[in-house]
PDB file of N, CA and C in Angstrom:
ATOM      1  N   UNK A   1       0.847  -1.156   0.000  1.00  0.00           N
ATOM      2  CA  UNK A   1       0.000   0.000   0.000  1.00  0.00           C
ATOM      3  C   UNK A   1       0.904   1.233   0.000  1.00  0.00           C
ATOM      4  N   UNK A   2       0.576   2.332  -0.899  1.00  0.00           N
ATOM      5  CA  UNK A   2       1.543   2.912  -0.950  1.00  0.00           C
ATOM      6  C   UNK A   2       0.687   4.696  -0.729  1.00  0.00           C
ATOM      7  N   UNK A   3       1.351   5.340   0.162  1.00  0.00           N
ATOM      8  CA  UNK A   3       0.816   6.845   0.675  1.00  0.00           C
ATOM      9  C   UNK A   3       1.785   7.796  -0.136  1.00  0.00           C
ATOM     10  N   UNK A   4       1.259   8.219  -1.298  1.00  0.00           N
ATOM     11  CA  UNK A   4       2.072   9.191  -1.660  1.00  0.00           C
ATOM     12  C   UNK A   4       3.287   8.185  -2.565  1.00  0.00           C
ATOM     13  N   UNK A   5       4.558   8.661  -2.276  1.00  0.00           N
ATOM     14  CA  UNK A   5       5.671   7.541  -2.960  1.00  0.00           C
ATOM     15  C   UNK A   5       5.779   6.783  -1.541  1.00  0.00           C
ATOM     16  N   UNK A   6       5.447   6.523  -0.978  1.00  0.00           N
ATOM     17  CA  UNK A   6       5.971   6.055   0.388  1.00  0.00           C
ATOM     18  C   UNK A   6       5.109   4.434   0.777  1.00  0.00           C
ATOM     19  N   UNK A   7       5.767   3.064   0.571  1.00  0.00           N
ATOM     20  CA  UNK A   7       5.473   2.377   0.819  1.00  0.00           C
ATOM     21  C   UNK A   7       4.878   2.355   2.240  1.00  0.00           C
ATOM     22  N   UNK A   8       4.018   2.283   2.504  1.00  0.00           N
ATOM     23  CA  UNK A   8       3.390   2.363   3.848  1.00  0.00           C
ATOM     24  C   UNK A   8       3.465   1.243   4.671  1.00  0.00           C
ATOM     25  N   UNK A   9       3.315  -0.089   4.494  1.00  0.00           N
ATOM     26  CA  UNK A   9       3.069  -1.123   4.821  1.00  0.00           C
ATOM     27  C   UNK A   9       4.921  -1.212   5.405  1.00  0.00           C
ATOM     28  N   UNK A  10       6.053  -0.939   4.353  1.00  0.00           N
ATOM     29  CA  UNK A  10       7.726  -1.064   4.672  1.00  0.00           C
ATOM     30  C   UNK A  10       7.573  -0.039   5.665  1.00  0.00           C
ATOM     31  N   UNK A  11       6.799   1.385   5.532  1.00  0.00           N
ATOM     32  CA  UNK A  11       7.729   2.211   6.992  1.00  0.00           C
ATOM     33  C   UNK A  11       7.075   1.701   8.382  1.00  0.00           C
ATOM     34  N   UNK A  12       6.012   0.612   8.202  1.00  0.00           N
ATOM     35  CA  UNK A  12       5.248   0.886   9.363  1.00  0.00           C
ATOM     36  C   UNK A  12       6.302  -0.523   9.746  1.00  0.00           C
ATOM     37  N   UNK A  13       6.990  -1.234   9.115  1.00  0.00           N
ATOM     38  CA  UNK A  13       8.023  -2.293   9.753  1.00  0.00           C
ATOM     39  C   UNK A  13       8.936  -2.008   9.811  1.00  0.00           C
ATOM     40  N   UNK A  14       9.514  -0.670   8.990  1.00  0.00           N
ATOM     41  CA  UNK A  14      10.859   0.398   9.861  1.00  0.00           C
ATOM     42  C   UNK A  14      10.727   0.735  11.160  1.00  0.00           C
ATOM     43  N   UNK A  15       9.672   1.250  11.484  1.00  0.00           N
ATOM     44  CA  UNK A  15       9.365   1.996  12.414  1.00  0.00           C
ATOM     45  C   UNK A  15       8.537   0.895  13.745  1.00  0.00           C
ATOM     46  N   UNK A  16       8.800  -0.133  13.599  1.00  0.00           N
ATOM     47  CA  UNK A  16       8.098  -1.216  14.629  1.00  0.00           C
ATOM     48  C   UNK A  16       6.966  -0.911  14.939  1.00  0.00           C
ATOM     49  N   UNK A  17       6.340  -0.998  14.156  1.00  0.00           N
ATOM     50  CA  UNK A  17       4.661  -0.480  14.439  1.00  0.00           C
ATOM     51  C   UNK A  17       4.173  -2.005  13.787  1.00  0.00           C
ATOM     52  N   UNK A  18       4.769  -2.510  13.220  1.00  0.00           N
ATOM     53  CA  UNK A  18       4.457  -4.545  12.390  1.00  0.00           C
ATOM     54  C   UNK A  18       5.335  -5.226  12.236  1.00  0.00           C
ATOM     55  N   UNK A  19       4.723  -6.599  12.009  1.00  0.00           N
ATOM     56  CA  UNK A  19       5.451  -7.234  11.729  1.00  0.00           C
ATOM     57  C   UNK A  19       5.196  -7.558  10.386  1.00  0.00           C
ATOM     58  N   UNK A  20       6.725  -8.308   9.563  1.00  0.00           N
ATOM     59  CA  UNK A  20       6.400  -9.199   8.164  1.00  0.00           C
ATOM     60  C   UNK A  20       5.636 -10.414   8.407  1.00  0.00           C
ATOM     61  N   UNK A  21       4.984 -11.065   7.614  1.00  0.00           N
ATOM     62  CA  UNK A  21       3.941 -11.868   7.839  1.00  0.00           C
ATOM     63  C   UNK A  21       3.580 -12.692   6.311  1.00  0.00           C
ATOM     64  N   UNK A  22       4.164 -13.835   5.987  1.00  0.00           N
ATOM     65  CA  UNK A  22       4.201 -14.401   4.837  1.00  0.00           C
ATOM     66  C   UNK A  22       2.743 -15.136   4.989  1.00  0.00           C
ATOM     67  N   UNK A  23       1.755 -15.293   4.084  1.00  0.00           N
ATOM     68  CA  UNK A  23       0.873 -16.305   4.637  1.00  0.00           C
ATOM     69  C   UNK A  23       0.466 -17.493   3.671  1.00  0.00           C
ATOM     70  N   UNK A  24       1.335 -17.299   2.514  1.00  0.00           N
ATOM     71  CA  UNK A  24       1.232 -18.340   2.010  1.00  0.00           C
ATOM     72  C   UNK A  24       2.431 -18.403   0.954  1.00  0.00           C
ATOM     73  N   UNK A  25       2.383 -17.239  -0.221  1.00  0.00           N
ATOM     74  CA  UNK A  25       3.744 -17.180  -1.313  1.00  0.00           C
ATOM     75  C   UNK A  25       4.199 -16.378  -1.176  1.00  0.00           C
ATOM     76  N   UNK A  26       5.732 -16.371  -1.324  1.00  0.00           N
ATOM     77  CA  UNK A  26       6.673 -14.923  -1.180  1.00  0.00           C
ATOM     78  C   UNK A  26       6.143 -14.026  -2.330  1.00  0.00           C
ATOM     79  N   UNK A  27       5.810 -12.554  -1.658  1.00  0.00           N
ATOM     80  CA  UNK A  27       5.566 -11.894  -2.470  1.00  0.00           C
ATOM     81  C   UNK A  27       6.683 -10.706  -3.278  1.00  0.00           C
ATOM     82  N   UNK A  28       6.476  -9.596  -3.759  1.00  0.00           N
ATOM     83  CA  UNK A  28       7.274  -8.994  -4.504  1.00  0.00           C
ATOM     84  C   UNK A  28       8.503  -8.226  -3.139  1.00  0.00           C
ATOM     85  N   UNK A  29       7.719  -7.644  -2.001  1.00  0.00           N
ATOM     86  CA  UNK A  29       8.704  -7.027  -1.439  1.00  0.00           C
ATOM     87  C   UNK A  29       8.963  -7.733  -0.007  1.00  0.00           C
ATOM     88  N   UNK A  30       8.741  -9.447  -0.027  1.00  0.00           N
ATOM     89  CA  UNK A  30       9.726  -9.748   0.685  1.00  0.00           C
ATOM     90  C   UNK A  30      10.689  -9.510   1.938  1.00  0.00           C
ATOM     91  N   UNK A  31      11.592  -9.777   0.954  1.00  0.00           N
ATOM     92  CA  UNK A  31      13.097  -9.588   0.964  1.00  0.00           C
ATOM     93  C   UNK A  31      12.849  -7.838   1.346  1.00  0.00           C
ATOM     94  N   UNK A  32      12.527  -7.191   1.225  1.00  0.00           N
ATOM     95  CA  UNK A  32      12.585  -5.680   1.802  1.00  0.00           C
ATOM     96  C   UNK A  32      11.789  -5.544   3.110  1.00  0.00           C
ATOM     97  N   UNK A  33      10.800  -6.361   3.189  1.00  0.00           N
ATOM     98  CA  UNK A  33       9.847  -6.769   5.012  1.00  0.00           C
ATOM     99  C   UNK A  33      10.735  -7.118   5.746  1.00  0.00           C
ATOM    100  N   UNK A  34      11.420  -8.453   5.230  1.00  0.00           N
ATOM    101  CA  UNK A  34      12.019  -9.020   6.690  1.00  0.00           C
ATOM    102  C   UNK A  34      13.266  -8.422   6.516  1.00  0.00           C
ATOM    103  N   UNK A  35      14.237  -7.901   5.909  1.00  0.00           N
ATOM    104  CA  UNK A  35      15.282  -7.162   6.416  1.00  0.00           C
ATOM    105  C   UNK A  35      14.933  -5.990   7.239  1.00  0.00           C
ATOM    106  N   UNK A  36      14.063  -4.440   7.079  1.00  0.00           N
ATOM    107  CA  UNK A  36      13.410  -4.140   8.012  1.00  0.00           C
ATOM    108  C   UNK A  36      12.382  -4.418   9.222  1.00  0.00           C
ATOM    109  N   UNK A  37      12.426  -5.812   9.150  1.00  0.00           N
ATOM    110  CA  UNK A  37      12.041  -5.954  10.367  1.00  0.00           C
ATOM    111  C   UNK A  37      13.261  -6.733  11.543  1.00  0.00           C
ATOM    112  N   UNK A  38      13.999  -7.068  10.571  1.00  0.00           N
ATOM    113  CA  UNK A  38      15.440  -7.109  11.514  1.00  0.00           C
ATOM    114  C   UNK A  38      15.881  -6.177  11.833  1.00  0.00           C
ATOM    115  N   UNK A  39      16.291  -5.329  11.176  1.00  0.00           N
ATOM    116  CA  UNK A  39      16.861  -3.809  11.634  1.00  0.00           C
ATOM    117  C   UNK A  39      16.191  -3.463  12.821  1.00  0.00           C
ATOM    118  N   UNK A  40      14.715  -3.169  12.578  1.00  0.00           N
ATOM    119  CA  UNK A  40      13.692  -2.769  13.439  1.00  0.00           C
ATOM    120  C   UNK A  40      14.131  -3.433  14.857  1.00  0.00           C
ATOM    121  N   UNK A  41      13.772  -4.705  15.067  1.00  0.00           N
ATOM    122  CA  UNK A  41      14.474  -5.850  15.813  1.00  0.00           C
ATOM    123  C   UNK A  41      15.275  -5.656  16.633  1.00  0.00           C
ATOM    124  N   UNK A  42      16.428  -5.567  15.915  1.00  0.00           N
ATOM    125  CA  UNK A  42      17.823  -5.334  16.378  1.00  0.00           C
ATOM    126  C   UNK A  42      18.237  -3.836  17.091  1.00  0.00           C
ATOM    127  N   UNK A  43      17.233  -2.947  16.877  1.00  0.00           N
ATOM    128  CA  UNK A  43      17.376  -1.886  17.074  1.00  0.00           C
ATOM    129  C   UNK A  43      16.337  -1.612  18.073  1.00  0.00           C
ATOM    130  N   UNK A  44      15.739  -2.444  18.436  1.00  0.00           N
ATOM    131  CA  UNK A  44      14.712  -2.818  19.403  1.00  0.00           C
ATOM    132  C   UNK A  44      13.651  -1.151  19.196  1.00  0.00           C
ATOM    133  N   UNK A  45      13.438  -1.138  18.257  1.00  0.00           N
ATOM    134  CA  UNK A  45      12.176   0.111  17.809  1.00  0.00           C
ATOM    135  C   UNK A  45      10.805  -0.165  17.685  1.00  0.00           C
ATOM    136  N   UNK A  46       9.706   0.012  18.649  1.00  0.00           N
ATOM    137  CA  UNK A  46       8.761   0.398  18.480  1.00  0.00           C
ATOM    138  C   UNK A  46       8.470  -1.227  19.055  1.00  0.00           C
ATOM    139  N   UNK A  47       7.675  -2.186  18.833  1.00  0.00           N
ATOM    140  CA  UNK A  47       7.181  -3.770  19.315  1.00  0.00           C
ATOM    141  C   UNK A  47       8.300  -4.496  20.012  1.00  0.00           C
ATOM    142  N   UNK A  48       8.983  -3.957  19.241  1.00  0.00           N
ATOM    143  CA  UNK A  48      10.633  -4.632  19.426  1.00  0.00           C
ATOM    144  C   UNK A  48      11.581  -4.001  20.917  1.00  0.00           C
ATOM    145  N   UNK A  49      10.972  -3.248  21.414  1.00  0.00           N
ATOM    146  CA  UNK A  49      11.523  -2.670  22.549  1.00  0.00           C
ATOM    147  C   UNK A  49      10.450  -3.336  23.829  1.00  0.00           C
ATOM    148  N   UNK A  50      11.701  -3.793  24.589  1.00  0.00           N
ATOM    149  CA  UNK A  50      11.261  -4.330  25.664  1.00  0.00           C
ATOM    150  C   UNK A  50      10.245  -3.865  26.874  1.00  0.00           C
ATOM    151  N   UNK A  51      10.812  -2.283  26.715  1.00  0.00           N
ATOM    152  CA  UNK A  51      10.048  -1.244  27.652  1.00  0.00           C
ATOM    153  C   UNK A  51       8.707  -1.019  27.320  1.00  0.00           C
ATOM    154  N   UNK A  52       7.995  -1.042  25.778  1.00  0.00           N
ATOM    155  CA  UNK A  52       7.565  -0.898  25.183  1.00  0.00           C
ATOM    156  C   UNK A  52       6.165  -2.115  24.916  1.00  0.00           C
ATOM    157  N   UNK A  53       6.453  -3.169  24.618  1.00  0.00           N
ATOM    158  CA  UNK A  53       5.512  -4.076  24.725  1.00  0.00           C
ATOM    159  C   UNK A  53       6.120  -5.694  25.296  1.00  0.00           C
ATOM    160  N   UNK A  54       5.998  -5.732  26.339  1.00  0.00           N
ATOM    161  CA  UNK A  54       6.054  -6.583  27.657  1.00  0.00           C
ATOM    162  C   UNK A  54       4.917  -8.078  27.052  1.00  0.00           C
ATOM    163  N   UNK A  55       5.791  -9.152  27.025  1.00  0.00           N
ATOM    164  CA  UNK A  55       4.873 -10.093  26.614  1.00  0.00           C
ATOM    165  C   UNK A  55       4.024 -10.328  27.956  1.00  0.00           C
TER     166      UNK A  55
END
């Protein structure tokens, strides 16, 4: 889904607001989900921060 030029669906898994979520075939952007959602991850931003959402 895209806002403007701005993939919406990629910033909202930059920004740890989602996760990637395959549910059946790899689709076109992938490979661009789950590397930002590692980054995201690793950078513990937004879901990904401990302080933040407490299982």
């Amino acid at each position: 889904m895209y806002l403007d030029d701005i993939n919406a669906n990629l910033n909202m898994i930059e920004r740890g607001y989602a996760k990637e979520y395959t549910y059946d075939k790899p689709y076109k952007y992938v490979e661009d989900f789950e590397n930002a959602e590692n980054i995201a991850s690793n950078l513990k931003i937004g879901i990904w921060n401990p302080q933040i959402c407490k299982n």
